[in-house]
N, C-alpha and C. Protein backbone atom coordinates (compact mmCIF):
# COMPACT_ATOMS: atom_id res chain seq x y z
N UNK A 1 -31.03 -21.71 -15.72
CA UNK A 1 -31.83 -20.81 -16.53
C UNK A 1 -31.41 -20.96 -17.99
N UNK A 2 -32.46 -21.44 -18.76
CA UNK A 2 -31.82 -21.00 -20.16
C UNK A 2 -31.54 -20.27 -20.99
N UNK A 3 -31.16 -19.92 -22.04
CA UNK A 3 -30.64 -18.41 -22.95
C UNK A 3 -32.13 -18.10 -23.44
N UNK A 4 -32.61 -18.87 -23.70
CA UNK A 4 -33.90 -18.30 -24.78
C UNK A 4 -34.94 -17.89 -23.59
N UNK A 5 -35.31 -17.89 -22.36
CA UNK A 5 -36.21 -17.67 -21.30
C UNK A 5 -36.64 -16.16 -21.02
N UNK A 6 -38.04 -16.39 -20.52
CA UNK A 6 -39.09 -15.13 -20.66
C UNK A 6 -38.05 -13.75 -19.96
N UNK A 7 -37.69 -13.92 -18.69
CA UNK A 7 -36.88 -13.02 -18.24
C UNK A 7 -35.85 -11.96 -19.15
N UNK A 8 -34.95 -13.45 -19.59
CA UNK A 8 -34.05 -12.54 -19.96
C UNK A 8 -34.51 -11.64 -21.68
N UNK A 9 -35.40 -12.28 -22.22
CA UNK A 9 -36.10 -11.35 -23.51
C UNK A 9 -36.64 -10.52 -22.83
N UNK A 10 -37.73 -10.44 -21.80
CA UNK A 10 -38.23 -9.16 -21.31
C UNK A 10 -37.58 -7.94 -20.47
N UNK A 11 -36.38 -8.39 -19.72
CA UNK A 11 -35.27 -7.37 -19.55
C UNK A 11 -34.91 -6.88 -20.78
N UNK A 12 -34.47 -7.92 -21.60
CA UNK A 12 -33.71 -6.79 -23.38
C UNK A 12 -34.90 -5.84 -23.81
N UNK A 13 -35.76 -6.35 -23.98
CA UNK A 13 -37.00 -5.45 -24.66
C UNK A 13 -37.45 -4.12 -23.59
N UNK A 14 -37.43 -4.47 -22.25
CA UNK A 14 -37.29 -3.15 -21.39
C UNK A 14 -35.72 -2.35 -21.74
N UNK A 15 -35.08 -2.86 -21.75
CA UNK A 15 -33.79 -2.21 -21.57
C UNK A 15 -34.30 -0.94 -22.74
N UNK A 16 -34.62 -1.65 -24.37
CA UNK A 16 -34.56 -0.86 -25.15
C UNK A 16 -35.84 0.28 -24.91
N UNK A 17 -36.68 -0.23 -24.54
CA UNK A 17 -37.70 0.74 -23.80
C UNK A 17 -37.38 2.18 -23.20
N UNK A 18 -36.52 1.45 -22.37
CA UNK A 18 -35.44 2.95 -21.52
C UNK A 18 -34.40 3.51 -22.44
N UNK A 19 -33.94 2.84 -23.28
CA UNK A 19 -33.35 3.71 -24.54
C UNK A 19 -34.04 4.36 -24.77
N UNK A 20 -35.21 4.17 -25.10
CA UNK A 20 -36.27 5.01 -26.02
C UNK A 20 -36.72 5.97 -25.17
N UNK A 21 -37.31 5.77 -24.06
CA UNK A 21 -37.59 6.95 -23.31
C UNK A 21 -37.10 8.23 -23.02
N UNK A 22 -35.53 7.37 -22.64
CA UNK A 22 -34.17 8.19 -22.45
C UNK A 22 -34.41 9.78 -23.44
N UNK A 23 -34.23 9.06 -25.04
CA UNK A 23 -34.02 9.66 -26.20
C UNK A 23 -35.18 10.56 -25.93
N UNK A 24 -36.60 10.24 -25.89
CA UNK A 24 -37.68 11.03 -25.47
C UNK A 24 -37.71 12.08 -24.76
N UNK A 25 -37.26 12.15 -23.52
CA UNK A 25 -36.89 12.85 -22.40
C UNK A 25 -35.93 13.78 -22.61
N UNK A 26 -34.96 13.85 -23.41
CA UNK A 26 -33.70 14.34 -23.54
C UNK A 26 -34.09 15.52 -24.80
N UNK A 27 -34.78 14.91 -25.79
CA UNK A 27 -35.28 15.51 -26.86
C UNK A 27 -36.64 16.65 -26.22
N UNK A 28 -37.77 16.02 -25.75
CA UNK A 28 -38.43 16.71 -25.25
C UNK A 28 -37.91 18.03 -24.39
N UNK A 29 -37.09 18.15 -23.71
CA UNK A 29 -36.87 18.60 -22.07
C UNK A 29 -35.12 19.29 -22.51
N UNK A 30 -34.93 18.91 -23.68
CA UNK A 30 -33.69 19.68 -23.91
C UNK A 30 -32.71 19.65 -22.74
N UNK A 31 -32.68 18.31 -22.45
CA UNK A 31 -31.30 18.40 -21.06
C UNK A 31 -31.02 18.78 -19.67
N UNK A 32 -32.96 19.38 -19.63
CA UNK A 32 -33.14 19.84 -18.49
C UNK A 32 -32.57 19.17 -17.36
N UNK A 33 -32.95 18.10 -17.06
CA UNK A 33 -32.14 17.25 -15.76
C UNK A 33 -31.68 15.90 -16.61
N UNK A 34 -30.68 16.23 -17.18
CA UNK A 34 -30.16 15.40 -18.17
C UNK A 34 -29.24 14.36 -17.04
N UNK A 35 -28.63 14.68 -15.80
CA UNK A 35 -27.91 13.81 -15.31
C UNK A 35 -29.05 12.73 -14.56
N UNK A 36 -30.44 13.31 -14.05
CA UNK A 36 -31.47 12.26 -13.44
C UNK A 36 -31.50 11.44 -14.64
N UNK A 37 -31.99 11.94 -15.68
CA UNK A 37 -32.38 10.74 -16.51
C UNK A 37 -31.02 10.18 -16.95
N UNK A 38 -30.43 10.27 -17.26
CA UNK A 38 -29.16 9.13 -17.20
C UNK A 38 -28.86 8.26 -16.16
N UNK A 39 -29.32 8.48 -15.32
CA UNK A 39 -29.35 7.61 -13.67
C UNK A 39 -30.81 6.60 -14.40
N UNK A 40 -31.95 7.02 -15.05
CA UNK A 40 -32.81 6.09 -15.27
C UNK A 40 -32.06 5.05 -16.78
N UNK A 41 -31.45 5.64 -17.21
CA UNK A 41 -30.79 4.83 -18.44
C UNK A 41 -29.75 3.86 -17.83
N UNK A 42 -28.82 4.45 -16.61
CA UNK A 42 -28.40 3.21 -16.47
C UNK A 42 -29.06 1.92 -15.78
N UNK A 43 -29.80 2.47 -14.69
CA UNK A 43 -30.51 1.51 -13.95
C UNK A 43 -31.73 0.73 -14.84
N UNK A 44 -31.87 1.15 -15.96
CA UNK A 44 -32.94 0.23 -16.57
C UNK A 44 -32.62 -0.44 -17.66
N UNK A 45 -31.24 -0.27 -18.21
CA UNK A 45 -30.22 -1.19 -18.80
C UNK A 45 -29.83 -2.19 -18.27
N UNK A 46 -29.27 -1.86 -16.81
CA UNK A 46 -28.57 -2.75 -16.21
C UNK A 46 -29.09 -3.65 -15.69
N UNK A 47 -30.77 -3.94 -15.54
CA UNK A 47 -31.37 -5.28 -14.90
C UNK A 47 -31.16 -6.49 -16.13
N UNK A 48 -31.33 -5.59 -17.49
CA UNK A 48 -31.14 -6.96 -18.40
C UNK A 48 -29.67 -7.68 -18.57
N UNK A 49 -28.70 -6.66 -18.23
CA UNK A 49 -27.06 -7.01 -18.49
C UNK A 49 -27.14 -8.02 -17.14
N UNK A 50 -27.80 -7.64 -16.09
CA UNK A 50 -27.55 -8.32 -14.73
C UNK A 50 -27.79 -10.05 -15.03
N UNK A 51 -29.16 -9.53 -15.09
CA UNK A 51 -29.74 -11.60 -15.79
C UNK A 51 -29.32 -11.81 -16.57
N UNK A 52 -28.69 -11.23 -17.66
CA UNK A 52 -27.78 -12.20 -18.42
C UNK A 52 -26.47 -12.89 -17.93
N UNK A 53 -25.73 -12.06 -17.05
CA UNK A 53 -24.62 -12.16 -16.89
C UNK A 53 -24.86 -13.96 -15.31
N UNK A 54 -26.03 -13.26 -15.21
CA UNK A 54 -26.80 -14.88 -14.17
C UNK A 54 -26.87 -16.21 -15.05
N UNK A 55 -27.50 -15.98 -16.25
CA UNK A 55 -27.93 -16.77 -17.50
C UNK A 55 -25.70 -17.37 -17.33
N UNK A 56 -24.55 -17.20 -16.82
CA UNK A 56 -23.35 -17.40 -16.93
C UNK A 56 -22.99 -17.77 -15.69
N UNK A 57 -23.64 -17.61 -14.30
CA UNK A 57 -23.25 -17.67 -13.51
C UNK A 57 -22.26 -18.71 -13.11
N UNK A 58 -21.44 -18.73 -12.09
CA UNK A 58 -20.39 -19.75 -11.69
C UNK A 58 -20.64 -20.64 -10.65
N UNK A 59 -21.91 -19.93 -9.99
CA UNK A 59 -22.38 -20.73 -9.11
C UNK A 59 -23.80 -20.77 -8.71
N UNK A 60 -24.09 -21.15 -8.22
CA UNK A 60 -25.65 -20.42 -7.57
C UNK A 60 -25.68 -19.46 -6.62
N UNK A 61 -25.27 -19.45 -6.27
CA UNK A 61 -24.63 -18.10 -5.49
C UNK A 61 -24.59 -16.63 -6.11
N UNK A 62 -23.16 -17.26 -7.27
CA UNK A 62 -23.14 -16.14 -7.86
C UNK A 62 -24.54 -15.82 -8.71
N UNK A 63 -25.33 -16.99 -8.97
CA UNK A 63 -26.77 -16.65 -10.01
C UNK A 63 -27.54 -15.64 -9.11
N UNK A 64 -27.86 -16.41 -7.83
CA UNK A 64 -28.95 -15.33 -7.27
C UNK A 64 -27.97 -14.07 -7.02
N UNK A 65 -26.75 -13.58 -6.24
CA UNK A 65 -26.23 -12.46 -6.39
C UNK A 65 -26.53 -11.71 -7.80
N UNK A 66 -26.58 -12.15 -8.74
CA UNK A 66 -26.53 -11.38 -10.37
C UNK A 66 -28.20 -10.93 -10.26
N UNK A 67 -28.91 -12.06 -10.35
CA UNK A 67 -30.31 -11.96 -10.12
C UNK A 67 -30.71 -10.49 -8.50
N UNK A 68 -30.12 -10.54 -7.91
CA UNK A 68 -30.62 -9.67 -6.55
C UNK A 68 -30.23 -8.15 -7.27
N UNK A 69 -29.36 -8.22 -7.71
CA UNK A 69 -28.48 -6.64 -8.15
C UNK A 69 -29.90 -6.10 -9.41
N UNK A 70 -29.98 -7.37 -10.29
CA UNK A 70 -31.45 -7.03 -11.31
C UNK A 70 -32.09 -6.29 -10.56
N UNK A 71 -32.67 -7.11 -9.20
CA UNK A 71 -34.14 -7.04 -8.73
C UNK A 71 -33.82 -5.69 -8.28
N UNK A 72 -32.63 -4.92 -7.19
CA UNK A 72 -32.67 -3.79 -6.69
C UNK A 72 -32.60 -2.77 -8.52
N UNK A 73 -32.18 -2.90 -8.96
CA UNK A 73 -32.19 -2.24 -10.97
C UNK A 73 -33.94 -1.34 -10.69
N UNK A 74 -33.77 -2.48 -11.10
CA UNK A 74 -35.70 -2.59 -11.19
C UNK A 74 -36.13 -1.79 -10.44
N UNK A 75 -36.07 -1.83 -8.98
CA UNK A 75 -36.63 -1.27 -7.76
C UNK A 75 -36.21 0.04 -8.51
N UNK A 76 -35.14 0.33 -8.63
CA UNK A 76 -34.83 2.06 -8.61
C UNK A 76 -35.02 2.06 -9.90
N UNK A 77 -35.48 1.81 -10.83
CA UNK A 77 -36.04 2.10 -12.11
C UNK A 77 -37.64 2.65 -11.81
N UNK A 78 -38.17 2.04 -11.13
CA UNK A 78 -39.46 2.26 -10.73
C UNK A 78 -39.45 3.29 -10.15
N UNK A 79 -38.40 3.40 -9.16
CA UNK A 79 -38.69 5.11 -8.06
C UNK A 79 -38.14 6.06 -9.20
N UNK A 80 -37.34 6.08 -10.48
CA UNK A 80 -37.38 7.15 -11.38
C UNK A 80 -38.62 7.19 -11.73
N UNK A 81 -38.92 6.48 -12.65
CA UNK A 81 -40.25 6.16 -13.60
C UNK A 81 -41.31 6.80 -12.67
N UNK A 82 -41.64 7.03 -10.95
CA UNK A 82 -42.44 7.58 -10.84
C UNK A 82 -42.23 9.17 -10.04
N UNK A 83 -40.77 9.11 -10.11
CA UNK A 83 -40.76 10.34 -9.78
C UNK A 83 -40.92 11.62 -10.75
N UNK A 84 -40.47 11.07 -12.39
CA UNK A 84 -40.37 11.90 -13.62
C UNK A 84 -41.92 11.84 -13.59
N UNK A 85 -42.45 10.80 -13.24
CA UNK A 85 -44.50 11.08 -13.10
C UNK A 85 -44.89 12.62 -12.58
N UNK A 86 -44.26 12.05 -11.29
CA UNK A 86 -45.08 12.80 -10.51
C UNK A 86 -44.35 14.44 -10.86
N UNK A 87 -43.44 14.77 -11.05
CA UNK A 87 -42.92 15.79 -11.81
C UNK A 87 -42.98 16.65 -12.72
N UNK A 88 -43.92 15.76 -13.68
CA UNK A 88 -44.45 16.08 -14.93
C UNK A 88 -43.53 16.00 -16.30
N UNK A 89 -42.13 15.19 -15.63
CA UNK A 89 -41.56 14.69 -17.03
C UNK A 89 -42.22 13.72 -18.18
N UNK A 90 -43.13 12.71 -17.16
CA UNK A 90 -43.65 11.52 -17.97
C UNK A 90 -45.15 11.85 -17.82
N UNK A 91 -46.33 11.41 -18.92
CA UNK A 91 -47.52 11.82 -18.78
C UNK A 91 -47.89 10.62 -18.03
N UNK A 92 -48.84 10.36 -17.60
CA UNK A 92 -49.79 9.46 -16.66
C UNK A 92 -50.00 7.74 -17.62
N UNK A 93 -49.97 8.26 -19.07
CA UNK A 93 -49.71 6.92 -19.80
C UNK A 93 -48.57 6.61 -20.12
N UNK A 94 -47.79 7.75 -20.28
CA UNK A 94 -46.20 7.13 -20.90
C UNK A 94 -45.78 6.06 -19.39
N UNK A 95 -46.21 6.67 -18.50
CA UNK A 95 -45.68 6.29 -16.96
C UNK A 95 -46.25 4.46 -16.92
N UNK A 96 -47.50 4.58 -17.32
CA UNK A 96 -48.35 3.39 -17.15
C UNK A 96 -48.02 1.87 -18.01
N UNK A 97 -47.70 2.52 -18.96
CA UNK A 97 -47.03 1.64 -20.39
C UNK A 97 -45.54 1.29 -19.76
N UNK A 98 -44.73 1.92 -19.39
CA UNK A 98 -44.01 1.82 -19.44
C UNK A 98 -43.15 1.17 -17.62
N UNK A 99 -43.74 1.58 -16.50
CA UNK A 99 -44.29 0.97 -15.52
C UNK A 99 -44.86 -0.49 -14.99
N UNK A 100 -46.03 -0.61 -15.99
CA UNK A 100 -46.47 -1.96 -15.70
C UNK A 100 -45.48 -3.50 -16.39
N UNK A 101 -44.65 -2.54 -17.36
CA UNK A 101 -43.77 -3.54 -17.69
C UNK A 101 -42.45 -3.96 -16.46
N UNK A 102 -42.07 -2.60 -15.81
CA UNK A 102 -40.78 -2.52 -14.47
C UNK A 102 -41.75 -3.67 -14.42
N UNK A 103 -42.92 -3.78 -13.10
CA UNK A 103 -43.85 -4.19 -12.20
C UNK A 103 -43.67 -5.39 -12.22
N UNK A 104 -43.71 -6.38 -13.80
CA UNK A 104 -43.74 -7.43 -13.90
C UNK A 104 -42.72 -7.91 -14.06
N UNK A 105 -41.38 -7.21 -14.71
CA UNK A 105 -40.15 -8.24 -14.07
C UNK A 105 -40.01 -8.14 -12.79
N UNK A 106 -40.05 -7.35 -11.85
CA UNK A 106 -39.80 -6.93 -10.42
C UNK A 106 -40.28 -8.42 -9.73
N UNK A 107 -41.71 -9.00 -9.87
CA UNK A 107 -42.72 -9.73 -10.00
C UNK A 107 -41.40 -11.03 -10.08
N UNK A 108 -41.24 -11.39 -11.55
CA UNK A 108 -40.51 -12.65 -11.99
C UNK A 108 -38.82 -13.00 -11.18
N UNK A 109 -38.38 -11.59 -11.36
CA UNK A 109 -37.27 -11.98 -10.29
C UNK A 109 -37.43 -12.13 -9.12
N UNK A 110 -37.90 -11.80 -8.50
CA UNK A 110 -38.73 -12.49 -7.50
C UNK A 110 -39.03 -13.48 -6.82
N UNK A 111 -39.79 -13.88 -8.17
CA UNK A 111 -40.26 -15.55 -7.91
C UNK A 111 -39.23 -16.27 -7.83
N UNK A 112 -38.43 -16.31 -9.15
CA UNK A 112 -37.19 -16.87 -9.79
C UNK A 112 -35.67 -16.67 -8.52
N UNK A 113 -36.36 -16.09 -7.53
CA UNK A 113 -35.24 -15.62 -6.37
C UNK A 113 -35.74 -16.29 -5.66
N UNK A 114 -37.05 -16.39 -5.21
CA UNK A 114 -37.47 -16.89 -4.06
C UNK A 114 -37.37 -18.57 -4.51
N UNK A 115 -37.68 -19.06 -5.49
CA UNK A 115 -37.76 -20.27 -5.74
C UNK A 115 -36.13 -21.06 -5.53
N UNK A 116 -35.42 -20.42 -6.22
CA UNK A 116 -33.70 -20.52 -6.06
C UNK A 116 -33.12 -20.68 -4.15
N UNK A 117 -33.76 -19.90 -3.62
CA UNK A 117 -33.74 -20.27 -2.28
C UNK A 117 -34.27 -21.12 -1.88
N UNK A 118 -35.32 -21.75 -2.20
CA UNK A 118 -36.46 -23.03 -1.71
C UNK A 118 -35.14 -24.28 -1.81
N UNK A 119 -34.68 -24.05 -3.29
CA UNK A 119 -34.12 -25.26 -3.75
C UNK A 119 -32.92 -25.83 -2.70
N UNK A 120 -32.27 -24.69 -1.69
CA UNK A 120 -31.05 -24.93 -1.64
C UNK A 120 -31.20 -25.90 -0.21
């Protein structure tokens, strides 16, 4: 995998996404369930730290292990993202904007997992 590749820019640019939301949520909602949403700040940080730390891997092994830990990130980024939905923390577009982006790395690691297995 190389340093400059679609993945790992679109994990950083989500990551900061979930910064931003974070800040949103926290500001809006005054701390209300300030420890859930910190469970969404880490898990939607940590898919981009994950593929990077793959982008280093020692083996292939260790790549897809780094890559699998992303993909479950993701997964539970998504079950926040729609539980603060359905809750009424997030409106129906903040959810959508911010959603269809999870969707499509979920999508690429994926591929980028399944293909890594073809190879071996």
């Amino acid at each position: 995998m190389k340093e400059d590749n679609i993945i790992a820019e679109k994990t950083k640019m989500f990551a900061i996404r979930i910064i931003r939301l974070y800040q949103h949520l926290n500001k809006n909602n005054k701390g209300a369930i300030e420890v859930l949403f910190r469970q969404l700040l880490r898990c939607g940080t940590s898919i981009g730290a994950n593929v990077h730390e793959a982008l280093r891997a020692q083996s292939k092994k260790d790549f897809e292990s780094k890559l699998n830990i992303a993909l479950k990130e993701a997964s539970e980024t998504n079950y926040w993202l729609e539980i603060f939905t359905e809750t009424g923390y997030l409106t129906k577009d903040e959810y959508t904007s911010i959603d269809s982006d999870c969707i499509e790395i979920i999508k690429i690691l994926t591929a980028i997992l399944n293909t890594s297995k073809k190879d071996k």
